[in-house]
N, C-alpha and C. Protein backbone atom coordinates (compact mmCIF):
# COMPACT_ATOMS: atom_id res chain seq x y z
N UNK A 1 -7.80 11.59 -3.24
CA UNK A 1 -9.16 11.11 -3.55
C UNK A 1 -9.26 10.78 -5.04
N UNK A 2 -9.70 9.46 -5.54
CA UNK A 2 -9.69 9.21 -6.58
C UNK A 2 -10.97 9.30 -7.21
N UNK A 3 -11.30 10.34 -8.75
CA UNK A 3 -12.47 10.30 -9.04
C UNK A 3 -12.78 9.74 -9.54
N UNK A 4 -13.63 8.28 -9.77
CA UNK A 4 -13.86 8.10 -11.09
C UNK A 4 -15.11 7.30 -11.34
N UNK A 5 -15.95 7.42 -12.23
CA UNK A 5 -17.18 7.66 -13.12
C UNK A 5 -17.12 7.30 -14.40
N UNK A 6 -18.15 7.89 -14.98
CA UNK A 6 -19.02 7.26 -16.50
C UNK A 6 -19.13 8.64 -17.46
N UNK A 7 -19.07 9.03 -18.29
CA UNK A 7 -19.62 9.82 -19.30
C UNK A 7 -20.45 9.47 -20.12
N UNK A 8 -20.66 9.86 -21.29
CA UNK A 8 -21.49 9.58 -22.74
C UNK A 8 -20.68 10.79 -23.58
N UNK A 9 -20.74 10.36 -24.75
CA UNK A 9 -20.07 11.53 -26.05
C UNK A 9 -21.28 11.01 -26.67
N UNK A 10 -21.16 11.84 -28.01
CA UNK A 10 -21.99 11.86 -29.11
C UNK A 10 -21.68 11.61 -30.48
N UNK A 11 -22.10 10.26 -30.78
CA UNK A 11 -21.05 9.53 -32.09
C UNK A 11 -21.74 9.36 -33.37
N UNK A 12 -22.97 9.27 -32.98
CA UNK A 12 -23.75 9.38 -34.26
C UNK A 12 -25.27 9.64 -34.40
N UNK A 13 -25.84 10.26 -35.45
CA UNK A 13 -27.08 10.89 -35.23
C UNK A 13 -27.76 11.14 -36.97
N UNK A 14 -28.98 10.29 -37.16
CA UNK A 14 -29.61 10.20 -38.05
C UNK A 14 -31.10 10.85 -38.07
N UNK A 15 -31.58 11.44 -39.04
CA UNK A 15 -33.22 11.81 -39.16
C UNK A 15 -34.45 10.86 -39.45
N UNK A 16 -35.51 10.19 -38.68
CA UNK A 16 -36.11 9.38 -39.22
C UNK A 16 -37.00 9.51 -39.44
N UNK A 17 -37.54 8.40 -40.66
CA UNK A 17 -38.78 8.60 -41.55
C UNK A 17 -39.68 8.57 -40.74
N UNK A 18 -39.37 7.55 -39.57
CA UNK A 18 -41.10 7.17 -39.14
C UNK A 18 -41.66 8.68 -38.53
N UNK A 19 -43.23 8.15 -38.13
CA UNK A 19 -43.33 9.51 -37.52
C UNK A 19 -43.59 9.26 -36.03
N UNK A 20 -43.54 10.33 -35.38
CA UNK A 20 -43.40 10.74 -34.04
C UNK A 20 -44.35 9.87 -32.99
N UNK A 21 -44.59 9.04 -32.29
CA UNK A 21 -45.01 8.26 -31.86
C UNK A 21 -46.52 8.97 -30.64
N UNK A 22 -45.55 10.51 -30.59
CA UNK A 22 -46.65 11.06 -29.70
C UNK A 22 -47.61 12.50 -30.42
N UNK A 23 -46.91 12.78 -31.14
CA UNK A 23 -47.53 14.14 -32.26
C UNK A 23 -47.70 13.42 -33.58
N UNK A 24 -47.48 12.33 -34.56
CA UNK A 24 -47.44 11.71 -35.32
C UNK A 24 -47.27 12.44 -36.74
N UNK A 25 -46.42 13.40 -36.25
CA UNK A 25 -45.76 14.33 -37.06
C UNK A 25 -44.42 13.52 -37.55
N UNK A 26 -44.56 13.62 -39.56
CA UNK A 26 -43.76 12.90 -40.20
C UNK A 26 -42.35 13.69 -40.04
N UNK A 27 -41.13 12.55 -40.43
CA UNK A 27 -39.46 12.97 -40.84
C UNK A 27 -39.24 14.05 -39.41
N UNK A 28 -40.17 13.98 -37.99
CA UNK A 28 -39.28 15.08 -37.30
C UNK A 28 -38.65 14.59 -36.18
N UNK A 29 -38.35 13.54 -36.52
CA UNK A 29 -37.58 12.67 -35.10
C UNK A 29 -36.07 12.50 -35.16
N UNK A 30 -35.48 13.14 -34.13
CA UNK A 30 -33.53 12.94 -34.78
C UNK A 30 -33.65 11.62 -33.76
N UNK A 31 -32.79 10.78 -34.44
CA UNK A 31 -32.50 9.56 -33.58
C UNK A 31 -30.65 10.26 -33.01
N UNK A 32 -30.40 10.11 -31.69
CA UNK A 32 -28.80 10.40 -31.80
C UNK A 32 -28.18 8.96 -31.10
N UNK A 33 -27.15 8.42 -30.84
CA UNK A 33 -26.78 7.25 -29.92
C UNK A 33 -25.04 7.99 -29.57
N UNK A 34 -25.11 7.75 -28.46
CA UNK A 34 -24.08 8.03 -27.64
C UNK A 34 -22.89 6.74 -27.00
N UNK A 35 -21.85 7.11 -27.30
CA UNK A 35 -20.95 6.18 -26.30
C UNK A 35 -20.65 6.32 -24.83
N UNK A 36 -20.87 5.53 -24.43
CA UNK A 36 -20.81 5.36 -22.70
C UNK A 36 -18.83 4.95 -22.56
N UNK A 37 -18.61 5.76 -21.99
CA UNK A 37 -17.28 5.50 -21.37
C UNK A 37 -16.61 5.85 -19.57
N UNK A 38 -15.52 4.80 -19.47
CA UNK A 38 -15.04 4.96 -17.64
C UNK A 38 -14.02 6.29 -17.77
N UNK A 39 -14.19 6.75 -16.86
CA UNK A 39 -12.67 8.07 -16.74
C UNK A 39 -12.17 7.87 -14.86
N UNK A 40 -11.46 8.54 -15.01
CA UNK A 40 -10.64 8.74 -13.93
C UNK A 40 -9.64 9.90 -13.80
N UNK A 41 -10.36 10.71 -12.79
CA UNK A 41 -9.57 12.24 -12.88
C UNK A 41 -10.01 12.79 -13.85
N UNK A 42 -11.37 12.05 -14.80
CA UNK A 42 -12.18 13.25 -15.83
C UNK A 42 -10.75 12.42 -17.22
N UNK A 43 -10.23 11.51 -17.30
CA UNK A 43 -9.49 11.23 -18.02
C UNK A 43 -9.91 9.75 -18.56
N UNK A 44 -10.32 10.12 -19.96
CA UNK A 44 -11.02 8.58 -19.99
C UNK A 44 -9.95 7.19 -20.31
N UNK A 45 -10.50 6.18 -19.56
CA UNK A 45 -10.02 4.67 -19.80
C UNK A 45 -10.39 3.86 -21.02
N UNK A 46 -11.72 3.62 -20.92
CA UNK A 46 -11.87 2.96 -22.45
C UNK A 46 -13.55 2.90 -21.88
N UNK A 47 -14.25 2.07 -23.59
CA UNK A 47 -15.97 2.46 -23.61
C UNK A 47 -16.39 1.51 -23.12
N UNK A 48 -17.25 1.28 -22.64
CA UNK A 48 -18.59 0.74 -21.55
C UNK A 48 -19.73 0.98 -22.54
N UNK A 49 -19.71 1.10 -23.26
CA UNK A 49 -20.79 0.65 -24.14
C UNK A 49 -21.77 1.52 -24.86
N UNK A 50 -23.18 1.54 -25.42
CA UNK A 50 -23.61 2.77 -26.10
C UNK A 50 -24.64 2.59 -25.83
N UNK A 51 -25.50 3.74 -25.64
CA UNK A 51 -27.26 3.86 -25.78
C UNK A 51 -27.38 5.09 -26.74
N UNK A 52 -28.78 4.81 -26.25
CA UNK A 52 -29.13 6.24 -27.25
C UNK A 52 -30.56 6.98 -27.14
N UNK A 53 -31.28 7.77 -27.97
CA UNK A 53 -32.73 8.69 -27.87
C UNK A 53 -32.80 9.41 -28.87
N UNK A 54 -34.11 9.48 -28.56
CA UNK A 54 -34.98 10.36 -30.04
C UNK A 54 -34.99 11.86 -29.44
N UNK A 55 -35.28 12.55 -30.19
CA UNK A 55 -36.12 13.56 -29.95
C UNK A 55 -37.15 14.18 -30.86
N UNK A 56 -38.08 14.68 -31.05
CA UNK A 56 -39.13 15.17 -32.09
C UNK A 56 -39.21 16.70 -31.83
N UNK A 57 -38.54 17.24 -33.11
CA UNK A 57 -38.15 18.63 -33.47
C UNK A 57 -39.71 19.46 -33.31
N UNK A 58 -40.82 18.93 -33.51
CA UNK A 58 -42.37 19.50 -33.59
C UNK A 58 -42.30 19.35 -32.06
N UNK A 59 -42.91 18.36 -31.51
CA UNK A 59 -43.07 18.05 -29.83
C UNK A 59 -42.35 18.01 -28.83
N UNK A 60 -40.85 18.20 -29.41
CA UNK A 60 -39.84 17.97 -28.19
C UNK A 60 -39.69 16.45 -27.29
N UNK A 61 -41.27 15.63 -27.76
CA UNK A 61 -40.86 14.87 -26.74
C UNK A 61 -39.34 13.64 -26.84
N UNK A 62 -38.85 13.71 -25.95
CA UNK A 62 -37.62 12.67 -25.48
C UNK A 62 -38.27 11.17 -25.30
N UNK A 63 -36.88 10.38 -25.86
CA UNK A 63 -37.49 9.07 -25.50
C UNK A 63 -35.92 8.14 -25.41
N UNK A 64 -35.96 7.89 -24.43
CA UNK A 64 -34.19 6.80 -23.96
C UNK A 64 -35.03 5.78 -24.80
N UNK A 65 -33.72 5.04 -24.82
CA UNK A 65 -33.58 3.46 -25.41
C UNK A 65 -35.06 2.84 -25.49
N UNK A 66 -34.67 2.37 -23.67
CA UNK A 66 -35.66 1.72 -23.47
C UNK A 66 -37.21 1.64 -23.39
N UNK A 67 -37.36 3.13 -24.08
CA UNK A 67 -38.73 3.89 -24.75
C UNK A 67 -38.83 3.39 -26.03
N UNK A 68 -38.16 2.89 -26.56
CA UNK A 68 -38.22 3.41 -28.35
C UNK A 68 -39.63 1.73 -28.65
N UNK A 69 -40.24 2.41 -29.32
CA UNK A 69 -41.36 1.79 -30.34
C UNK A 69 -40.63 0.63 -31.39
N UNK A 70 -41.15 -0.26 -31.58
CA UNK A 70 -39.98 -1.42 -32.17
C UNK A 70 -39.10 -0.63 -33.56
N UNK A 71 -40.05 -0.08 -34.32
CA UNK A 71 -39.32 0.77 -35.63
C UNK A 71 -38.19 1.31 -34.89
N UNK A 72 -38.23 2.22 -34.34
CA UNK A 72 -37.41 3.01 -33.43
C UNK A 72 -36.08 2.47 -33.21
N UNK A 73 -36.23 0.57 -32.24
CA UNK A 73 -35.62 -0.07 -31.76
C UNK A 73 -34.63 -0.68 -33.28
N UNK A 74 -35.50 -0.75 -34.25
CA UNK A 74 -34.76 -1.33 -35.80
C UNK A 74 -33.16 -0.21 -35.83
N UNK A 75 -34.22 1.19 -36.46
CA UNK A 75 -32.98 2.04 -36.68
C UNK A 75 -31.94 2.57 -35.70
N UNK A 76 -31.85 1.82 -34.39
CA UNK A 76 -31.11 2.23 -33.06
C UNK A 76 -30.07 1.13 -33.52
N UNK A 77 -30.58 0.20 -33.71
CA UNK A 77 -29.73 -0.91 -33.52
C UNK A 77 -28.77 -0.77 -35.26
N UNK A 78 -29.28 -0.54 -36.03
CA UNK A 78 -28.31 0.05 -37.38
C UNK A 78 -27.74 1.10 -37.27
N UNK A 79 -28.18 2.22 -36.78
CA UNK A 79 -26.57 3.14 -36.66
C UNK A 79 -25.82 2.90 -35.13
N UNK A 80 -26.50 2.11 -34.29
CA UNK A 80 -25.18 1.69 -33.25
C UNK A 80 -24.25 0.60 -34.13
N UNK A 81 -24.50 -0.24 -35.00
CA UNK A 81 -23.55 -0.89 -35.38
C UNK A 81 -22.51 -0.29 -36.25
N UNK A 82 -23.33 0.84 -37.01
CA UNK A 82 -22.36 1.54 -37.76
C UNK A 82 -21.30 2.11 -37.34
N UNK A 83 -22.09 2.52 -36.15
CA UNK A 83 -20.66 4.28 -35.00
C UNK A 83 -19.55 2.93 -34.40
N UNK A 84 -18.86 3.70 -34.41
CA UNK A 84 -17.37 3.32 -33.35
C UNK A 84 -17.04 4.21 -32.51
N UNK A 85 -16.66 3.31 -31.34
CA UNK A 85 -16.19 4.43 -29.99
C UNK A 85 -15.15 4.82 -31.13
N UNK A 86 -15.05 6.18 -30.17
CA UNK A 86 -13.60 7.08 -30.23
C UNK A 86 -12.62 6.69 -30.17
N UNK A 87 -11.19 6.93 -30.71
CA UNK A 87 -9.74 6.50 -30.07
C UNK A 87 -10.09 7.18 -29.02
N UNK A 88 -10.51 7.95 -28.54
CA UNK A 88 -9.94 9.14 -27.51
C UNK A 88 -10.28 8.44 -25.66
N UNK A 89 -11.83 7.41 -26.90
CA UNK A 89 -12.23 6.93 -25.34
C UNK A 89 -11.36 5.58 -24.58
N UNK A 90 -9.96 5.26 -25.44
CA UNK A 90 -9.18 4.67 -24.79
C UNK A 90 -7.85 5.15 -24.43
N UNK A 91 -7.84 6.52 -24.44
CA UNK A 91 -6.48 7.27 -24.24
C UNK A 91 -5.93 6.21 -22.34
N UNK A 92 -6.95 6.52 -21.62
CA UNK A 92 -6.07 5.44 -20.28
C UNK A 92 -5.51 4.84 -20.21
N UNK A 93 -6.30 3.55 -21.00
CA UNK A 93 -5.57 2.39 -21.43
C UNK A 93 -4.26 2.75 -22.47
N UNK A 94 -3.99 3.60 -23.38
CA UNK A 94 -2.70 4.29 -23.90
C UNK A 94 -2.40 4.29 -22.91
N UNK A 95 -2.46 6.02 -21.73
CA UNK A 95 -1.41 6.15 -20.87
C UNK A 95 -1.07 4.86 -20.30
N UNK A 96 -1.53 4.32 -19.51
CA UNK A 96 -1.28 3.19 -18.48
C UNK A 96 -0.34 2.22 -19.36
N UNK A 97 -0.71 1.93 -20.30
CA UNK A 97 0.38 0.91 -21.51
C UNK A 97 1.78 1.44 -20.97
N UNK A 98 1.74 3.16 -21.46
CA UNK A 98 2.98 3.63 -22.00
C UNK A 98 3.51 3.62 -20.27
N UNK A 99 2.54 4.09 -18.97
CA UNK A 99 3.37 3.71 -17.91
C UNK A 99 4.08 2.28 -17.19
N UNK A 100 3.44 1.29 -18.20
CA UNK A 100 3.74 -0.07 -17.49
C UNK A 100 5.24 -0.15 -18.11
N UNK A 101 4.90 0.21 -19.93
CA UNK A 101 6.74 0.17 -20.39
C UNK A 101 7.76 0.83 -19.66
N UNK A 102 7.39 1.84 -19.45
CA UNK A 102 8.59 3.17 -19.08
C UNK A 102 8.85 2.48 -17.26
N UNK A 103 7.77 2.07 -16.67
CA UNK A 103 8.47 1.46 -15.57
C UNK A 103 9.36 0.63 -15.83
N UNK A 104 8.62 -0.66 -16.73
CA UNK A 104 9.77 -1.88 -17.14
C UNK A 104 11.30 -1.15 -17.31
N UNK A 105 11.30 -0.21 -18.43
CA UNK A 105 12.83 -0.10 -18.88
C UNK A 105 13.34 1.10 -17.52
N UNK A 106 12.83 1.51 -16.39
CA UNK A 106 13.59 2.28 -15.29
C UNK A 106 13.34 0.73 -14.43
N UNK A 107 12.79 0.05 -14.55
CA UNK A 107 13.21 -1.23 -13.26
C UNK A 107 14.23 -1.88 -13.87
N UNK A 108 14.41 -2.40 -15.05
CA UNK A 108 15.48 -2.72 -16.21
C UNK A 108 16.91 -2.54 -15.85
N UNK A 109 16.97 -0.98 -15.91
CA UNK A 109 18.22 0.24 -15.92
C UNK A 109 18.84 -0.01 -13.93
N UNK A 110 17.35 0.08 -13.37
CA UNK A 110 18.11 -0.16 -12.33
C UNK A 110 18.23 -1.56 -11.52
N UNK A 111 18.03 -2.56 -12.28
CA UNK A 111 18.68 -3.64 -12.36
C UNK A 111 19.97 -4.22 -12.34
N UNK A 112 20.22 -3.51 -13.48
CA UNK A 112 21.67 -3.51 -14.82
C UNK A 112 22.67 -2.64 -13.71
N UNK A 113 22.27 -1.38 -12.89
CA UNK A 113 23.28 -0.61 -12.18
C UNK A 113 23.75 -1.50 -10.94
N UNK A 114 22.68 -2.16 -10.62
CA UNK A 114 22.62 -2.96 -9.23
C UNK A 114 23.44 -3.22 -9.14
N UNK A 115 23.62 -4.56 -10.42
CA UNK A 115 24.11 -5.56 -10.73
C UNK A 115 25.94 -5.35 -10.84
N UNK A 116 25.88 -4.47 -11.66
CA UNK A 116 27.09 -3.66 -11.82
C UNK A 116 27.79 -3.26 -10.55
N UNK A 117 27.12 -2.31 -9.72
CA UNK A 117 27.43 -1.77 -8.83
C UNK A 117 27.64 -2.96 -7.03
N UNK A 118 27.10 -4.02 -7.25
CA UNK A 118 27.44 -4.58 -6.25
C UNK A 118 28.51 -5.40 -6.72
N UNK A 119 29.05 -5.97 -7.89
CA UNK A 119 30.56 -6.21 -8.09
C UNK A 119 31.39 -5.20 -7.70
N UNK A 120 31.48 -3.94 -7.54
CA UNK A 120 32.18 -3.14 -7.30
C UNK A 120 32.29 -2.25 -6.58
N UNK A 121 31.78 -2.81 -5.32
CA UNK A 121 31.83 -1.41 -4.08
C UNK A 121 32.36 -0.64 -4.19
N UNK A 122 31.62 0.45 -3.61
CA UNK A 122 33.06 1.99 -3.82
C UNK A 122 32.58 2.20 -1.99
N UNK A 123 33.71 2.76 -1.45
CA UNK A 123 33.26 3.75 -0.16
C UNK A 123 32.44 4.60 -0.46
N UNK A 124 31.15 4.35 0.95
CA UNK A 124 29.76 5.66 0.72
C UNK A 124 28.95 5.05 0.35
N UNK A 125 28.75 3.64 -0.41
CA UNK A 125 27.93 2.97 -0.96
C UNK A 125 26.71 3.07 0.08
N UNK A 126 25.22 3.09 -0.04
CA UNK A 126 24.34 3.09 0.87
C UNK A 126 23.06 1.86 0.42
N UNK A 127 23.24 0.77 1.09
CA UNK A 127 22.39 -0.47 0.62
C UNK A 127 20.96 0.08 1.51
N UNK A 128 20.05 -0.07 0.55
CA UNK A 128 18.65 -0.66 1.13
C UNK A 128 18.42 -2.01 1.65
N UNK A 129 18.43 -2.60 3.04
CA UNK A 129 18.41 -3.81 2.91
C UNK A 129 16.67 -4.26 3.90
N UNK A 130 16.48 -5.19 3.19
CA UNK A 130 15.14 -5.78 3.67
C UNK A 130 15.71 -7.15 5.04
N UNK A 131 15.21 -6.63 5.90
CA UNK A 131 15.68 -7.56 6.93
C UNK A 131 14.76 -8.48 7.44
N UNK A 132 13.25 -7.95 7.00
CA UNK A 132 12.35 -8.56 7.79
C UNK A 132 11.05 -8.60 6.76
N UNK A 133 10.39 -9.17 7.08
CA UNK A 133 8.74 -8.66 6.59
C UNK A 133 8.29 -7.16 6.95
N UNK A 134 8.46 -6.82 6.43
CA UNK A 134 8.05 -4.83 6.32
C UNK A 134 8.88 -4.33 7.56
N UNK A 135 10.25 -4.30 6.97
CA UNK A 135 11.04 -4.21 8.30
C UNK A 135 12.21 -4.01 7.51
N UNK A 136 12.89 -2.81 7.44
CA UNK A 136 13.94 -2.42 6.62
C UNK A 136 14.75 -1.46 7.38
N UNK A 137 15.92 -1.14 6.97
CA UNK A 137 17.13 -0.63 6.90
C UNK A 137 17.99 -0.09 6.01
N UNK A 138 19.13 -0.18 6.84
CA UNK A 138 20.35 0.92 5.88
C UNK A 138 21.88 0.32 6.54
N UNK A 139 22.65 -0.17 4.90
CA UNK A 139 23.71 -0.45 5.31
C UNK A 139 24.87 0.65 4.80
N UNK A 140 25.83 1.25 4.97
CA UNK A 140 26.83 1.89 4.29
C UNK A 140 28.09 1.42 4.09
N UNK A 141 28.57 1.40 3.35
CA UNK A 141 30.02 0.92 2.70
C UNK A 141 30.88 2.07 3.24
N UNK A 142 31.84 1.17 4.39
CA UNK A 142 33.09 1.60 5.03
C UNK A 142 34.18 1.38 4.85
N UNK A 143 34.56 0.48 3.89
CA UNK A 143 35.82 0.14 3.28
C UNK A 143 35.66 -1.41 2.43
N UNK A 144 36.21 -0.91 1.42
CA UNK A 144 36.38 -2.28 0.88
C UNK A 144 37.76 -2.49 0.15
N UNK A 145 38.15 -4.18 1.25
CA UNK A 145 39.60 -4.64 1.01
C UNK A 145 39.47 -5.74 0.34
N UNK A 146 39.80 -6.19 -0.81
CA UNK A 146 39.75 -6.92 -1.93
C UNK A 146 38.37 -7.56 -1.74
N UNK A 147 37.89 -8.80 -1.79
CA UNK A 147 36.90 -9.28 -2.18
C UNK A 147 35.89 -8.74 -0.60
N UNK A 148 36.35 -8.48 0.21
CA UNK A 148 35.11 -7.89 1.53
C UNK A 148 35.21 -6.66 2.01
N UNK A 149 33.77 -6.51 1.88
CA UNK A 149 33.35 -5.20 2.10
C UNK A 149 32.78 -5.01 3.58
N UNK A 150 33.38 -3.89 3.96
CA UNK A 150 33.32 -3.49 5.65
C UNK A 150 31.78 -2.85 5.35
N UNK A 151 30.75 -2.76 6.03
CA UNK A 151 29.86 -1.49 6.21
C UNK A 151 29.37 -1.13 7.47
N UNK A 152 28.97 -0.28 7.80
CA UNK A 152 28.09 0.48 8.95
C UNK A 152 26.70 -0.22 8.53
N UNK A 153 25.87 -0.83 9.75
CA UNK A 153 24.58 -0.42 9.73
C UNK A 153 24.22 0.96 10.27
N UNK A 154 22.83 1.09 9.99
CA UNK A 154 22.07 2.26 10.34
C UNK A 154 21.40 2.14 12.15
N UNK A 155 21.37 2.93 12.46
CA UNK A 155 20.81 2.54 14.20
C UNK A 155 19.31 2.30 14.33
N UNK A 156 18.55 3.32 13.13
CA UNK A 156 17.58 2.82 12.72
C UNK A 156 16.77 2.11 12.20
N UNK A 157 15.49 1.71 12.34
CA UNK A 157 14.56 1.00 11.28
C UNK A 157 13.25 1.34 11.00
N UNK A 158 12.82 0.67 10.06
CA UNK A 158 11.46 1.47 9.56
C UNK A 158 10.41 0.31 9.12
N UNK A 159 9.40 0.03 9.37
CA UNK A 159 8.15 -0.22 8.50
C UNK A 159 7.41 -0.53 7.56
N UNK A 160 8.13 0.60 6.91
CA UNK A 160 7.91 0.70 5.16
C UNK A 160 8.79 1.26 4.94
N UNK A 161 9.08 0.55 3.29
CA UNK A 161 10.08 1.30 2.58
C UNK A 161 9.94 2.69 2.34
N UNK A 162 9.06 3.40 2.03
CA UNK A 162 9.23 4.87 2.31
C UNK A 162 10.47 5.27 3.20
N UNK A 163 10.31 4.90 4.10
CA UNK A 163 10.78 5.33 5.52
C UNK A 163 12.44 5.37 5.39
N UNK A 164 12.63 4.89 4.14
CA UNK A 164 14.00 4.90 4.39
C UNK A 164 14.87 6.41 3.77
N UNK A 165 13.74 6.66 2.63
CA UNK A 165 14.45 8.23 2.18
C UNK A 165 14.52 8.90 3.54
N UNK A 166 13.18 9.32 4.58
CA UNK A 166 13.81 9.43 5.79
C UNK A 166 14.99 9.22 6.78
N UNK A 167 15.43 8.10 6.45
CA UNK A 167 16.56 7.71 7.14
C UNK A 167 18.06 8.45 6.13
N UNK A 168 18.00 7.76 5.15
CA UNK A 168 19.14 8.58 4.47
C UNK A 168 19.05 10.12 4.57
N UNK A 169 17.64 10.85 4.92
CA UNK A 169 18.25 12.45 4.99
C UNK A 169 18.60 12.63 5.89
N UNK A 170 18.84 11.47 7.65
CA UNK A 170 19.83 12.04 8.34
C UNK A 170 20.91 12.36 8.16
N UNK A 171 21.70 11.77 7.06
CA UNK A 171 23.13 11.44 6.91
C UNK A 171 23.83 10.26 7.30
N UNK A 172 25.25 10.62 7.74
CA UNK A 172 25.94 9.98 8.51
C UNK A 172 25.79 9.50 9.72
N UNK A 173 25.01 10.63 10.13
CA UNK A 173 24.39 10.39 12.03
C UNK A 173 23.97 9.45 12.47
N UNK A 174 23.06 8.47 11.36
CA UNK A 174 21.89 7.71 11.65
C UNK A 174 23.46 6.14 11.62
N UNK A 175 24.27 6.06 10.94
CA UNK A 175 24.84 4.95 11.15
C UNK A 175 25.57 4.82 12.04
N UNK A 176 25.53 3.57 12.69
CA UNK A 176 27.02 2.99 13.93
C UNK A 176 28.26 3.20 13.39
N UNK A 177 29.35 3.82 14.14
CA UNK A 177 30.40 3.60 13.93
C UNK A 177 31.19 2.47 14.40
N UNK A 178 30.05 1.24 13.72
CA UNK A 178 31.02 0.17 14.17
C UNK A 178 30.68 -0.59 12.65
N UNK A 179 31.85 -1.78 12.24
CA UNK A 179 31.29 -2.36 10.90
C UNK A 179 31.59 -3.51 10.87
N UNK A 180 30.75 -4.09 10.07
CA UNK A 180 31.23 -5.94 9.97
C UNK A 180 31.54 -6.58 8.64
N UNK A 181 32.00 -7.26 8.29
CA UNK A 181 32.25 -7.74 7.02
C UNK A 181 31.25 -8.55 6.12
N UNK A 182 31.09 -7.81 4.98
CA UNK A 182 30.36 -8.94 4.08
C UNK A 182 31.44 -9.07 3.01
N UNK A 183 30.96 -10.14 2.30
CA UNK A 183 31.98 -10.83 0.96
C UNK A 183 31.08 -9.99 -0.16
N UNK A 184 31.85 -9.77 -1.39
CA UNK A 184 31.03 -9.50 -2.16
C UNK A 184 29.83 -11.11 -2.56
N UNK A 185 30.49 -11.72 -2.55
CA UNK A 185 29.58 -12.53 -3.21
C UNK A 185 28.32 -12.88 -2.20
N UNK A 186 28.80 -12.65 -1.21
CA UNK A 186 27.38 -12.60 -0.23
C UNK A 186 26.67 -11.43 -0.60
N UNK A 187 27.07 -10.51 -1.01
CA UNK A 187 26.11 -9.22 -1.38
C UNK A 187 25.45 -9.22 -2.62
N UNK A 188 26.13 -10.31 -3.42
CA UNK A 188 25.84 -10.28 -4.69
C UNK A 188 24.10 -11.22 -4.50
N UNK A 189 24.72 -12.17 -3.97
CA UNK A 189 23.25 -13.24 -2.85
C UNK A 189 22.54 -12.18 -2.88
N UNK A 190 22.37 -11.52 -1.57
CA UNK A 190 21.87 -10.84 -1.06
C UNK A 190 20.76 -9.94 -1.84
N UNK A 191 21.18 -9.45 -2.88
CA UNK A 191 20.59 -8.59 -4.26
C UNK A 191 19.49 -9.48 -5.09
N UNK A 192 20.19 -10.71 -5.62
CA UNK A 192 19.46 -11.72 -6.35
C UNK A 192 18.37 -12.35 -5.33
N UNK A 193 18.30 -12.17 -3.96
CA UNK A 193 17.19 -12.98 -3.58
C UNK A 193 16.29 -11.90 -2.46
N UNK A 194 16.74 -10.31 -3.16
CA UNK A 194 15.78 -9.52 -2.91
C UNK A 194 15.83 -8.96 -0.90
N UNK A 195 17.34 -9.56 -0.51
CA UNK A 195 17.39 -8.84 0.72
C UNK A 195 18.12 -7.43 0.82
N UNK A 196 18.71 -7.15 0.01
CA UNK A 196 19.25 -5.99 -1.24
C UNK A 196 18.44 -5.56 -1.81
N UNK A 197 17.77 -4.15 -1.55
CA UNK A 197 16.75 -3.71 -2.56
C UNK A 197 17.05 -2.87 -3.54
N UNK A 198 18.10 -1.92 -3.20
CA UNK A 198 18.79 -0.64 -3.66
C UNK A 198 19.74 -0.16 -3.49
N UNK A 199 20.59 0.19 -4.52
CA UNK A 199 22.56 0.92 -3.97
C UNK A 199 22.36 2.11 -4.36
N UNK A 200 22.52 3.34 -3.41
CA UNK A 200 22.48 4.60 -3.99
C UNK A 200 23.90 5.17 -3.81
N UNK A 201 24.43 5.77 -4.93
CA UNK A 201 26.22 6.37 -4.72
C UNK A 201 25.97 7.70 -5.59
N UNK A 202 27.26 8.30 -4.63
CA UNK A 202 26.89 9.34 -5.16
C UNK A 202 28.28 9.69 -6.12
N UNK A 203 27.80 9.71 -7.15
CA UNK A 203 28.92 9.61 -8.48
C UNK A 203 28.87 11.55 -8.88
């Protein structure tokens, strides 16, 4: 379940001259203005903007924004220009940055192994292969004699890719003991146009 909502913090807060609009009691009005910000999981994204309110230290009475008496509306609008959101109220937008890089350089890395690793079959090799529109499998590397590689398919199939860590924790069980030949350079195809999703070996 994903939570996510609005806050307010408290960024800046001045005493004003005028007087109190409902006790007309002088200097007892705190003006404060608040930043409005999005969170998620109580973890904020970035600011949504600012309002703000009086209060009168003699009368107590409260007054939002859209209460304030034009004077009121003057000095709202000069210390909102002054305050600045928080860094803090864009920490999300941080995390999420730092998760989009750190994916890039692990999609990167396992690119670079792919790439590597389908020039060079080893026996045991276990391909992710996309066969269909949400319709996947499992090939295994059964021998490889110079440029072609023997493998087992899997007897199974799945749906979604999830489904395939499922399949690999059968083991061995789940593949035919029967195998057919690919070329490397058909596998190499195969990778570059995404019917090859993944080589897992166990080194």
């Amino acid at each position: 379940m994903i939570i996510f909502g609005s806050k307010a913090t408290l960024v800046a807060t001045e005493n004003l001259l005028d007087k109190c609009p409902n006790c007309g009691t002088e200097r007892s009005v705190h003006l404060a203005v608040f930043q409005n910000y999005a969170h998620i999981f109580f973890i904020p994204l970035f600011p949504m903007g600012k309002t703000g309110a009086t209060e009168c230290a003699h009368c107590k009475q409260v007054l939002r924004k859209k209460e304030f008496p034009d004077h009121f509306r003057r000095s709202y609008s000069n210390l909102k220009s002054a305050s600045k959101a928080p860094l803090w109220t864009f920490s999300g937008l941080g995390l999420l940055a730092i998760f989009i890089v750190f994916g890039g350089i692990m999609s990167k890395q396992k690119d670079d192994k792919n790439a590597a690793w389908i020039l060079a079959p080893q026996e045991g090799d276990v391909y992710e292969i996309k066969l269909d529109y949400k319709q996947y499998t499992l090939y295994k590397v059964h021998e490889v004699v110079g440029d072609t590689v023997f493998v087992m398919p899997n007897e199974y199939e799945t749906d979604k890719i999830k489904g395939l860590r499922a399949m690999k924790n059968k083991g061995d069980a789940g593949f035919v003991q029967e195998f057919f030949p690919l070329l490397k350079e058909d596998l190499k195809i195969m990778l570059e146009s995404g019917e090859l999703l993944d080589i897992d070996r166990k080194e």
